[in-house]
N, C-alpha and C. Protein backbone atom coordinates (compact mmCIF):
# COMPACT_ATOMS: atom_id res chain seq x y z
N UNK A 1 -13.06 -21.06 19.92
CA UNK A 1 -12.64 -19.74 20.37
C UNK A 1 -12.69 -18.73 19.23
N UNK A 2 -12.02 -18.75 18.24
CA UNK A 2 -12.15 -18.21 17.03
C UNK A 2 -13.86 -17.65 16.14
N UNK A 3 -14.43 -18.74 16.50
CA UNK A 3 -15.94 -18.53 15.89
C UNK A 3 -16.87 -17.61 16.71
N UNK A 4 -16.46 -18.43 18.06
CA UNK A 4 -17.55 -17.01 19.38
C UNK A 4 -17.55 -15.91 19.10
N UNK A 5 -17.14 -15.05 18.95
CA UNK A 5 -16.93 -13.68 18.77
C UNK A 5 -17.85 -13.51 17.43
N UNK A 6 -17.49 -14.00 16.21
CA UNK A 6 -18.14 -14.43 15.14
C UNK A 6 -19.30 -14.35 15.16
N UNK A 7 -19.93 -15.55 15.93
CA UNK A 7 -20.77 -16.13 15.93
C UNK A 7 -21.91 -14.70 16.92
N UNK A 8 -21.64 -14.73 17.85
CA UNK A 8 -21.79 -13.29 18.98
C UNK A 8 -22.35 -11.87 17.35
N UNK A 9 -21.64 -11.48 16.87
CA UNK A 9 -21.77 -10.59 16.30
C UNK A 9 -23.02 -10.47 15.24
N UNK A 10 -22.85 -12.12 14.75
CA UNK A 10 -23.79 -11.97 13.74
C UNK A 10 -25.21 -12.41 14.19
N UNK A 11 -25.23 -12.93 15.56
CA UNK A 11 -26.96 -12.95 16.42
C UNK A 11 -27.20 -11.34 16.26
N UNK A 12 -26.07 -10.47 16.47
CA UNK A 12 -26.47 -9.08 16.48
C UNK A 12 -26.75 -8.64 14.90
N UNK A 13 -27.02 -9.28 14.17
CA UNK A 13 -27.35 -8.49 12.80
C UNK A 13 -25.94 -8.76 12.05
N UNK A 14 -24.95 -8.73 12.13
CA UNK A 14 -23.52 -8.01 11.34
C UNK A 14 -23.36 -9.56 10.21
N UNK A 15 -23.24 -8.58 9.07
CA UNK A 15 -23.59 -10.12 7.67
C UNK A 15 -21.70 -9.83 7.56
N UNK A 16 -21.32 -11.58 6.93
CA UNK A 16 -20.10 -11.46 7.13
C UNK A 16 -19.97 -12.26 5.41
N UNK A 17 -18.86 -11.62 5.03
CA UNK A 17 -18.40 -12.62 3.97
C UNK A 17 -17.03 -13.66 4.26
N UNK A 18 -17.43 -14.98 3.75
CA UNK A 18 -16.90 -16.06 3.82
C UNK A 18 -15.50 -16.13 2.47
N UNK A 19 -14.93 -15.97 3.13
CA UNK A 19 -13.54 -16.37 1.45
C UNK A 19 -12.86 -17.51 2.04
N UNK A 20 -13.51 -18.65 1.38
CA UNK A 20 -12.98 -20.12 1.33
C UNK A 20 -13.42 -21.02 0.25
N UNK A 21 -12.72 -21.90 -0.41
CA UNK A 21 -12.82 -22.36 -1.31
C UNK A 21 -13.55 -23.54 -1.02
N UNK A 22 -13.49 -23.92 0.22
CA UNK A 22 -14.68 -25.31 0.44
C UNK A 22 -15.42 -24.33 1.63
N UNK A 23 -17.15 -25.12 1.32
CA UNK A 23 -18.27 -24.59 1.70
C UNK A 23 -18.08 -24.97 3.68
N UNK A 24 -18.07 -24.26 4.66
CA UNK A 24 -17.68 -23.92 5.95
C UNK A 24 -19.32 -23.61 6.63
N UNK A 25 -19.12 -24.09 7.67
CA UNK A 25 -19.97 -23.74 8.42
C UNK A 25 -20.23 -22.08 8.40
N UNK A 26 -19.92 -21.10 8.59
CA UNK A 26 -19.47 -19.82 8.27
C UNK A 26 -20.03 -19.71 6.61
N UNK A 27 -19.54 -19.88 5.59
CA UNK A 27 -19.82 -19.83 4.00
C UNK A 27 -21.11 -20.17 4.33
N UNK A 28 -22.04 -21.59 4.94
CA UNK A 28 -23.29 -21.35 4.59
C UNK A 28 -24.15 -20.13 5.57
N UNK A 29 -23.24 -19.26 6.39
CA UNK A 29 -24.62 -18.47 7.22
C UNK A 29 -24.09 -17.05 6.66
N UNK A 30 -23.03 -17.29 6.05
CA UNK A 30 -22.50 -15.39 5.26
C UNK A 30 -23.25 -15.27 4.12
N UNK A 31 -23.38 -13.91 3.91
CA UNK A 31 -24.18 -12.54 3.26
C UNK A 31 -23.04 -13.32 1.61
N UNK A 32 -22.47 -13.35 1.51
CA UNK A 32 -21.25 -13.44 0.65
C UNK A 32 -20.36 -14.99 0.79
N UNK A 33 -20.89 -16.27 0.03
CA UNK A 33 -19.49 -16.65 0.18
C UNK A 33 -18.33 -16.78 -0.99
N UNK A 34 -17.54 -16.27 -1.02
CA UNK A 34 -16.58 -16.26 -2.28
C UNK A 34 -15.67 -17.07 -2.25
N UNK A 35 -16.09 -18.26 -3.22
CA UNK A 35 -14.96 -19.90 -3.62
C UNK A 35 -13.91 -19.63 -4.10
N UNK A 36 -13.16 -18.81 -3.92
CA UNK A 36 -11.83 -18.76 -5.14
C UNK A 36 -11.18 -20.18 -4.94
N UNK A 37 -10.46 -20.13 -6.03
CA UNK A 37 -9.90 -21.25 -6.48
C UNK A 37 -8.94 -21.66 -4.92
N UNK A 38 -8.08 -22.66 -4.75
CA UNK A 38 -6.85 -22.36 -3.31
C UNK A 38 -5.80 -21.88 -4.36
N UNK A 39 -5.23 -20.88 -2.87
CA UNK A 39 -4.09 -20.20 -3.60
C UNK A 39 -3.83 -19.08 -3.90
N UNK A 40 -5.02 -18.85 -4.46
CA UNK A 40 -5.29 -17.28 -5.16
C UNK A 40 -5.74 -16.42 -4.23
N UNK A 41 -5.91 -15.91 -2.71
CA UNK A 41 -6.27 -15.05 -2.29
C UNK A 41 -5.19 -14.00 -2.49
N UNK A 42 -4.24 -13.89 -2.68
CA UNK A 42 -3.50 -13.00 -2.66
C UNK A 42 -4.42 -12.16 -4.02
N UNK A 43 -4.40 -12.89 -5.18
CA UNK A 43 -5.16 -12.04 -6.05
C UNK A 43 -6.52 -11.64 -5.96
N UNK A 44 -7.23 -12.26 -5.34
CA UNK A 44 -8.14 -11.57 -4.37
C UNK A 44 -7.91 -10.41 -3.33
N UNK A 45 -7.42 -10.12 -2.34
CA UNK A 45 -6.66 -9.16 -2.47
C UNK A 45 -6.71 -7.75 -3.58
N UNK A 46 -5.61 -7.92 -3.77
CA UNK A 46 -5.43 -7.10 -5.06
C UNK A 46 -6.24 -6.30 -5.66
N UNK A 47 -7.51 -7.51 -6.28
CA UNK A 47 -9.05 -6.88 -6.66
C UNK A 47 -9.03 -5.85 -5.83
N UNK A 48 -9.74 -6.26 -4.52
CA UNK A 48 -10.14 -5.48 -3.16
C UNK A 48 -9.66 -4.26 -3.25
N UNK A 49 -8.09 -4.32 -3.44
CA UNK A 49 -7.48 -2.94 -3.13
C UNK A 49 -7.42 -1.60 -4.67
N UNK A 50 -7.68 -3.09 -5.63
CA UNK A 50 -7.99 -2.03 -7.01
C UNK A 50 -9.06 -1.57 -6.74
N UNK A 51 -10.30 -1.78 -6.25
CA UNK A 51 -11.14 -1.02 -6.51
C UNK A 51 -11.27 -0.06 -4.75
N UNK A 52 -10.62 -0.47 -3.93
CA UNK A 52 -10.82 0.86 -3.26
C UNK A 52 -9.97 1.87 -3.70
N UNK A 53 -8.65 1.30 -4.46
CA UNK A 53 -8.31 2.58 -4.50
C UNK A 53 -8.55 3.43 -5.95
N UNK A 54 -9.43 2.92 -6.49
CA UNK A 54 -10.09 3.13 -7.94
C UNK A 54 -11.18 4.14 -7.87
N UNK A 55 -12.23 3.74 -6.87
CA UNK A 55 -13.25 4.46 -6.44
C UNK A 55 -13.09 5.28 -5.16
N UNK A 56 -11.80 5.31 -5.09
CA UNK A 56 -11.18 6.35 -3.74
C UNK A 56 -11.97 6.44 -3.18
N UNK A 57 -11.76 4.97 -1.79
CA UNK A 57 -12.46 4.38 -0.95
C UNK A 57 -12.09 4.37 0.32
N UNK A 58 -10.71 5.05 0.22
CA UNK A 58 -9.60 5.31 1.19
C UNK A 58 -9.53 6.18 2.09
N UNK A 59 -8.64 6.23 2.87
CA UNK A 59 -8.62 7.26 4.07
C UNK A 59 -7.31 7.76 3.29
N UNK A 60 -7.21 9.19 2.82
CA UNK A 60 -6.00 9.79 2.83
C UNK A 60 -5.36 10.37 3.66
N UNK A 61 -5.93 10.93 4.50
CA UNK A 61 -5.22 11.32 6.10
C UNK A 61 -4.56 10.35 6.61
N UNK A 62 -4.93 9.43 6.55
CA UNK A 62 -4.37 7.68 7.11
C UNK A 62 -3.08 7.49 5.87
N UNK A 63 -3.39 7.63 4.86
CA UNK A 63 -2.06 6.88 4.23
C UNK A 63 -1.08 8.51 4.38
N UNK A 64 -1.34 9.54 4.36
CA UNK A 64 -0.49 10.84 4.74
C UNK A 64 0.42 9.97 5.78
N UNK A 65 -0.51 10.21 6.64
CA UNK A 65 0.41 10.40 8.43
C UNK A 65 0.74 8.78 8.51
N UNK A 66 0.08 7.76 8.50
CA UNK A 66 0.97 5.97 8.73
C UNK A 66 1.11 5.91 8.19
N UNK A 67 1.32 5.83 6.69
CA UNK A 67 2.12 4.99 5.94
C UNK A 67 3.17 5.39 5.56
N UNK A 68 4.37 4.68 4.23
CA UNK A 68 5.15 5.33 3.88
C UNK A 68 5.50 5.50 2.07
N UNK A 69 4.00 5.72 2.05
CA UNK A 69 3.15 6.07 0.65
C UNK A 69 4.58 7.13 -0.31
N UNK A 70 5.05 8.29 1.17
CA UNK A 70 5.26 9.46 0.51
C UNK A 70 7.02 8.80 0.10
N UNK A 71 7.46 7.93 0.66
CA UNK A 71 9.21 7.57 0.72
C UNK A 71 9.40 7.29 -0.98
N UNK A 72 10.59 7.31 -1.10
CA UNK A 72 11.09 7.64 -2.45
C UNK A 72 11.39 6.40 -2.99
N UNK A 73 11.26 5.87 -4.11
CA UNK A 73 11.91 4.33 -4.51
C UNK A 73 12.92 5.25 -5.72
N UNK A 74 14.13 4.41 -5.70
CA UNK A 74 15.05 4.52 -6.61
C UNK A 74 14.70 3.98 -8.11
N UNK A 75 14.38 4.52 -9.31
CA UNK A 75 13.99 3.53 -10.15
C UNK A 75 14.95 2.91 -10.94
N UNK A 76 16.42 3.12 -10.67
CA UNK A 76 17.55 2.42 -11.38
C UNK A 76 17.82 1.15 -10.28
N UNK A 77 17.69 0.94 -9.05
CA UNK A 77 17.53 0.00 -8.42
C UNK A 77 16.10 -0.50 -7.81
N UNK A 78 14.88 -0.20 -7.61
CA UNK A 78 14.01 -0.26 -7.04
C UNK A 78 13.88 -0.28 -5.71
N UNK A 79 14.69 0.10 -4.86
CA UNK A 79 14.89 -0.16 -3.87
C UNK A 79 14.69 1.32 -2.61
N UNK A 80 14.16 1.61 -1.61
CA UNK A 80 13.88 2.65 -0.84
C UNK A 80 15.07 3.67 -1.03
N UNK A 81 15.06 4.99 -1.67
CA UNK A 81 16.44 5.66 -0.99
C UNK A 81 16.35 6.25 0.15
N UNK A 82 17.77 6.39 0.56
CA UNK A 82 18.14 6.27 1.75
C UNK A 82 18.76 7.64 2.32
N UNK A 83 18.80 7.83 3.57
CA UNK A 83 19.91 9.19 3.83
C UNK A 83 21.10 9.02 3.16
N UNK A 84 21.96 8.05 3.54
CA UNK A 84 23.17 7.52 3.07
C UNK A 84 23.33 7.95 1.58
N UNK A 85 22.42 7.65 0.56
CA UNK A 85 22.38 7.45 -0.62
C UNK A 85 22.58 9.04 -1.43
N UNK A 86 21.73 9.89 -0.17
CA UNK A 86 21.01 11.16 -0.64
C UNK A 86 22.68 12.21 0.29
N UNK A 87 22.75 11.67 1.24
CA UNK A 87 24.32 12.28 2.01
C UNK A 87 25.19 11.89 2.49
N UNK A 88 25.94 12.26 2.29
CA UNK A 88 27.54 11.59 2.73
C UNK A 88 27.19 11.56 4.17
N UNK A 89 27.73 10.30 4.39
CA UNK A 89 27.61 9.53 6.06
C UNK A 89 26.30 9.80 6.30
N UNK A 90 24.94 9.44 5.48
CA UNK A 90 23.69 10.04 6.27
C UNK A 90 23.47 8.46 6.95
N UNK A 91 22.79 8.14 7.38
CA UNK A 91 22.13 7.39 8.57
C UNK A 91 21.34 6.45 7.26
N UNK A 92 21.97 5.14 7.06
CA UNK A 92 20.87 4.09 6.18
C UNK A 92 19.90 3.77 6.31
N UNK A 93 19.60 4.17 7.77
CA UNK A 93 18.24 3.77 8.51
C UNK A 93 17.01 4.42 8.10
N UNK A 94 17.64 6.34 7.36
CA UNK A 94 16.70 7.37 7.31
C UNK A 94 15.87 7.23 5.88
N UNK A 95 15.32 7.40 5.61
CA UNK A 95 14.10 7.34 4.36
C UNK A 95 14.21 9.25 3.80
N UNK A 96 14.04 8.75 1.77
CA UNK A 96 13.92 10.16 2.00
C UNK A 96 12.56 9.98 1.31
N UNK A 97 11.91 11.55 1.29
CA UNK A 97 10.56 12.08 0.25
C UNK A 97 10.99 13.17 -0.24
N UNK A 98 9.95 13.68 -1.43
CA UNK A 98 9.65 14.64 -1.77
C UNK A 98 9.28 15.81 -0.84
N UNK A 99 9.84 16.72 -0.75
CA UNK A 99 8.91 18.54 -0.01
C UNK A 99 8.04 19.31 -1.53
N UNK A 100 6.87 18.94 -1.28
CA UNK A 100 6.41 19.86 -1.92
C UNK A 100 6.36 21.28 -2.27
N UNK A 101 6.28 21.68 -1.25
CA UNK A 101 6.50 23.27 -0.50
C UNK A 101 7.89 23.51 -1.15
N UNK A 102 8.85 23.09 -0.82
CA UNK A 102 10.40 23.28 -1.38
C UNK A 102 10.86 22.68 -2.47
N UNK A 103 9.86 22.03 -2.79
CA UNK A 103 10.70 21.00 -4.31
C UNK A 103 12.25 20.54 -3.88
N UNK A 104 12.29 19.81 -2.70
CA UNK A 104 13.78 19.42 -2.66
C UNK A 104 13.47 18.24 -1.59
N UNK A 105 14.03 17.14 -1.78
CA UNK A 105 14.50 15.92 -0.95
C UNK A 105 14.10 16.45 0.78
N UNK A 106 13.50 15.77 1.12
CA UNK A 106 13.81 15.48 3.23
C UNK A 106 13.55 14.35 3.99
N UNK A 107 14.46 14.37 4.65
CA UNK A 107 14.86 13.07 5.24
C UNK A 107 13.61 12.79 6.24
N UNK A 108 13.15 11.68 6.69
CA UNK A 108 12.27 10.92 7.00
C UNK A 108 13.53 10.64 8.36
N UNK A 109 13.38 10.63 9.37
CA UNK A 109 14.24 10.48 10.84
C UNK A 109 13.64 9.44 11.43
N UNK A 110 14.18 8.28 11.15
CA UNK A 110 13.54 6.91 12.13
C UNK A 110 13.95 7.17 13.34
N UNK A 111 14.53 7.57 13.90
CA UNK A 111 14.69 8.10 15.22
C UNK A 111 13.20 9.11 15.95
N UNK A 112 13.96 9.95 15.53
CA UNK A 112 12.51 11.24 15.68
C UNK A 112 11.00 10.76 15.19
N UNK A 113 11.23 9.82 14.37
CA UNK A 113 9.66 9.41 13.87
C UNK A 113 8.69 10.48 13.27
N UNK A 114 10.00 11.20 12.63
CA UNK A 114 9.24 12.72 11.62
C UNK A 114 10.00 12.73 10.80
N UNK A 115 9.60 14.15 10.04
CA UNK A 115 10.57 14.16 8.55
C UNK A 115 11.58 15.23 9.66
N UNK A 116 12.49 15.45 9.30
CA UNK A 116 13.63 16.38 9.96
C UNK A 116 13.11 17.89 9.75
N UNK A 117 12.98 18.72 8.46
CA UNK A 117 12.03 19.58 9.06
C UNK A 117 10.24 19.45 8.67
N UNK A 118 10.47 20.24 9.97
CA UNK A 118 8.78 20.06 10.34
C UNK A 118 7.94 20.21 9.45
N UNK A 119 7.83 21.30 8.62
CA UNK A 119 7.44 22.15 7.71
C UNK A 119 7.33 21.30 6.24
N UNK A 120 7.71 20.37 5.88
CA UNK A 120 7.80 19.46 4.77
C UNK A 120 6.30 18.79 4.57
N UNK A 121 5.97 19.05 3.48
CA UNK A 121 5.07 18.52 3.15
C UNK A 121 4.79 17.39 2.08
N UNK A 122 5.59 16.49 2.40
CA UNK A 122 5.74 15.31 1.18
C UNK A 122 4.60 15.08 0.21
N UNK A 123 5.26 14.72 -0.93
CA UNK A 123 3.98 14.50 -2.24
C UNK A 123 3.85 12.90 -2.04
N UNK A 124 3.33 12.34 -2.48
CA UNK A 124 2.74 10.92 -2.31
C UNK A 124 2.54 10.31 -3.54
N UNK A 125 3.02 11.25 -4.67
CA UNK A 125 2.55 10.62 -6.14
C UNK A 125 3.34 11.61 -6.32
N UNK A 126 3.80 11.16 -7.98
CA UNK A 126 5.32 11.76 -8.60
C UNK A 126 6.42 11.38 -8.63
N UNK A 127 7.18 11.36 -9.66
CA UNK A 127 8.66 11.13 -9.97
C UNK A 127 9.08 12.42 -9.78
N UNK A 128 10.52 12.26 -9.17
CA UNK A 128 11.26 13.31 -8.84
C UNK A 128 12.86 12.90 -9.14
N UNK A 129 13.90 13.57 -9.90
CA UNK A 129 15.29 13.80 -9.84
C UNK A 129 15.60 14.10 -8.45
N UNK A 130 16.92 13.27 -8.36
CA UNK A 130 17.43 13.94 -6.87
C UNK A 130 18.97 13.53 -7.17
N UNK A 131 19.61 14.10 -6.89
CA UNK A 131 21.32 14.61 -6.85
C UNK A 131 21.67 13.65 -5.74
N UNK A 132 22.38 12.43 -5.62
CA UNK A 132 23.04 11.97 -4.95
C UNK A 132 24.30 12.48 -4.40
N UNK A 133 25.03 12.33 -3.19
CA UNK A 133 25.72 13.08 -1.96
C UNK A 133 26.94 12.66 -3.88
N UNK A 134 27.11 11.67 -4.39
CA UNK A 134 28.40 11.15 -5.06
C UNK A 134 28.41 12.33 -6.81
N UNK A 135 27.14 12.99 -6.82
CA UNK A 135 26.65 13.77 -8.18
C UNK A 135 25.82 13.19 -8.92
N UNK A 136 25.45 11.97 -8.72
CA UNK A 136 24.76 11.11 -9.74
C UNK A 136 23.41 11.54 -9.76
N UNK A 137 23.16 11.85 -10.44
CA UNK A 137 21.13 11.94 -10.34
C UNK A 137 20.39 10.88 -10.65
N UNK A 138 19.42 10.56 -9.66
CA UNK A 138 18.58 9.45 -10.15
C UNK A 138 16.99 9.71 -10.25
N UNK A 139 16.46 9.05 -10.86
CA UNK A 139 14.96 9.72 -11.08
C UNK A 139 14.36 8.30 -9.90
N UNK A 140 13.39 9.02 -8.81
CA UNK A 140 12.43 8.25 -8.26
C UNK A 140 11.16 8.93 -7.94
N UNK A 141 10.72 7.14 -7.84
CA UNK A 141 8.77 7.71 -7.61
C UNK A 141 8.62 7.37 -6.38
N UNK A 142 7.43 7.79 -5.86
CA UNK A 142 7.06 7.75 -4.08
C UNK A 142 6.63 6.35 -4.34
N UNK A 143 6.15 5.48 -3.05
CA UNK A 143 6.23 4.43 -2.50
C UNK A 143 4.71 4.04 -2.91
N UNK A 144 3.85 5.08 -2.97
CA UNK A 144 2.48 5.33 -3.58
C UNK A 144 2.06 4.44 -4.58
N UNK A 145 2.85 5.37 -5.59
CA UNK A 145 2.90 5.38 -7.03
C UNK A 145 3.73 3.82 -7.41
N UNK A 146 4.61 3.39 -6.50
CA UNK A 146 5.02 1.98 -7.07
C UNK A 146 3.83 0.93 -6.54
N UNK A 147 3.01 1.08 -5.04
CA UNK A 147 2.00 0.06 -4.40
C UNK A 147 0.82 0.42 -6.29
N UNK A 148 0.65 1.47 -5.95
CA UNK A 148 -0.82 1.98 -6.99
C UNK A 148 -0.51 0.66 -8.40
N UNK A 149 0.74 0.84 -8.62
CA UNK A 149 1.11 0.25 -10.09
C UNK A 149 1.27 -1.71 -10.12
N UNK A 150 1.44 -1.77 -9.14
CA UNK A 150 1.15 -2.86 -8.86
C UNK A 150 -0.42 -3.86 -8.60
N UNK A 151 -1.13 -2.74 -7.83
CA UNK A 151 -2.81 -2.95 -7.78
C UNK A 151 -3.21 -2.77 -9.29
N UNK A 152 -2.55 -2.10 -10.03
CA UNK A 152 -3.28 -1.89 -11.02
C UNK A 152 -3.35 -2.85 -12.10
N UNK A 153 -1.95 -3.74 -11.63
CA UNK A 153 -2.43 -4.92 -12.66
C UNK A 153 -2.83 -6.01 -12.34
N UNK A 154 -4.22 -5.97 -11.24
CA UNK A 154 -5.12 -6.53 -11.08
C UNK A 154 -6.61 -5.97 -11.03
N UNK A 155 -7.01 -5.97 -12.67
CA UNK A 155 -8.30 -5.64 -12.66
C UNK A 155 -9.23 -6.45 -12.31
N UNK A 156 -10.29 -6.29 -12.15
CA UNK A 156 -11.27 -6.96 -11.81
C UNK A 156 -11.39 -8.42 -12.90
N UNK A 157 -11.60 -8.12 -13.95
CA UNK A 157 -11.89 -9.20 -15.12
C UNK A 157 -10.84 -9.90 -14.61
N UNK A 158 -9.23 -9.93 -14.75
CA UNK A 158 -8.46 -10.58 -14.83
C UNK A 158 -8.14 -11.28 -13.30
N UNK A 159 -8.78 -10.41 -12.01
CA UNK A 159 -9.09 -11.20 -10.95
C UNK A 159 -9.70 -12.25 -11.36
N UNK A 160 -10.84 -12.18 -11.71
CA UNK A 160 -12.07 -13.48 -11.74
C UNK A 160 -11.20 -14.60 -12.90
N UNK A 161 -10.23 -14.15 -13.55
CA UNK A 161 -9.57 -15.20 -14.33
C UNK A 161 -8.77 -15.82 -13.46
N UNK A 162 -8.09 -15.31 -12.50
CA UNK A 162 -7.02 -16.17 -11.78
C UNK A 162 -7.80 -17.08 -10.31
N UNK A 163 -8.88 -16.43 -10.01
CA UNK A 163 -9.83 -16.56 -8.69
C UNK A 163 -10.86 -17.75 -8.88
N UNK A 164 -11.29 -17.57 -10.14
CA UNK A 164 -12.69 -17.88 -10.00
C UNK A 164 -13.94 -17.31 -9.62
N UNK A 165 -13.36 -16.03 -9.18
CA UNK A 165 -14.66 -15.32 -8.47
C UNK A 165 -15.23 -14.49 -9.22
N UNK A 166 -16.61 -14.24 -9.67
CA UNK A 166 -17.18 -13.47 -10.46
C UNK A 166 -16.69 -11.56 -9.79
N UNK A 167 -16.44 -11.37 -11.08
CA UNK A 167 -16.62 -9.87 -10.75
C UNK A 167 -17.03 -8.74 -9.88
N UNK A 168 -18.57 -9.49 -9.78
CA UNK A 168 -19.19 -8.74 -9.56
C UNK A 168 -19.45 -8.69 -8.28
């Protein structure tokens, strides 16, 4: 069941790459088969996403509007801040970002499934100070900027060290 479709696509032309570490029925008829070591796809992975997002390969309209690229991480805890965090009795549920447009905090409404006002134009990269409801200021970066920093310490070279898979 799994292969039909597969199999269907590539009578039509469509070359597929194989990522398995033992040689598969599939590995011998793909364009690509890549042996990584077992284990390591996650750092496979990684590669993948360093270089799309290296050679900005990406949809930015897509990570704008679905994702939650633009939400704030706390960097004294690492952890999402929150309405709660940002206002007295706010809703733990709510996410905040950056407003570009206003240079000031807005709440992300899991309810509404928007930012609260409309008009907010969240940044997606940047550290920002923000005044907690208690006075405390804490410095955070968008959700972006912590995924980005993470891809980034998987370069290519040091993929093929943990993978096995050539570079190239």
């Amino acid at each position: 069941l799994f292969g039909h479709w597969i199999t269907d696509l590539m009578k039509k032309g469509t070359k597929i790459i194989c990522i398995d570490p033992r040689l598969s029925w599939f590995g011998t008829r793909a364009k690509h088969h890549l042996r990584l070591r077992p284990g390591t796809d996650s750092a496979l992975i990684m590669g993948f996403l360093n270089v799309i997002i290296t050679e900005d390969l990406y949809d930015k309209n897509f990570r704008d509007k679905w994702t939650n690229g633009a939400h704030l991480i706390r960097k004294d805890t690492g952890k999402l801040l929150r309405e709660s965090d940002f206002v007295e009795n706010g809703d733990p549920g709510n996410f905040v970002a950056w407003d570009s447009t206003g240079n000031i905090p807005v709440v992300w409404d899991t309810v509404l499934v928007a930012y609260r006002d409309s008009k907010a134009r969240p940044c997606v990269s940047g550290e920002h100070t923000v005044e907690l409801w208690t006075g405390e200021q804490i410095v955070c970066h968008t959700a972006w900027d912590g995924f980005c920093n993470e891809v980034n310490k998987y370069p290519l070279e040091e993929v093929e060290k943990i993978t096995g898979v050539p570079a190239d």
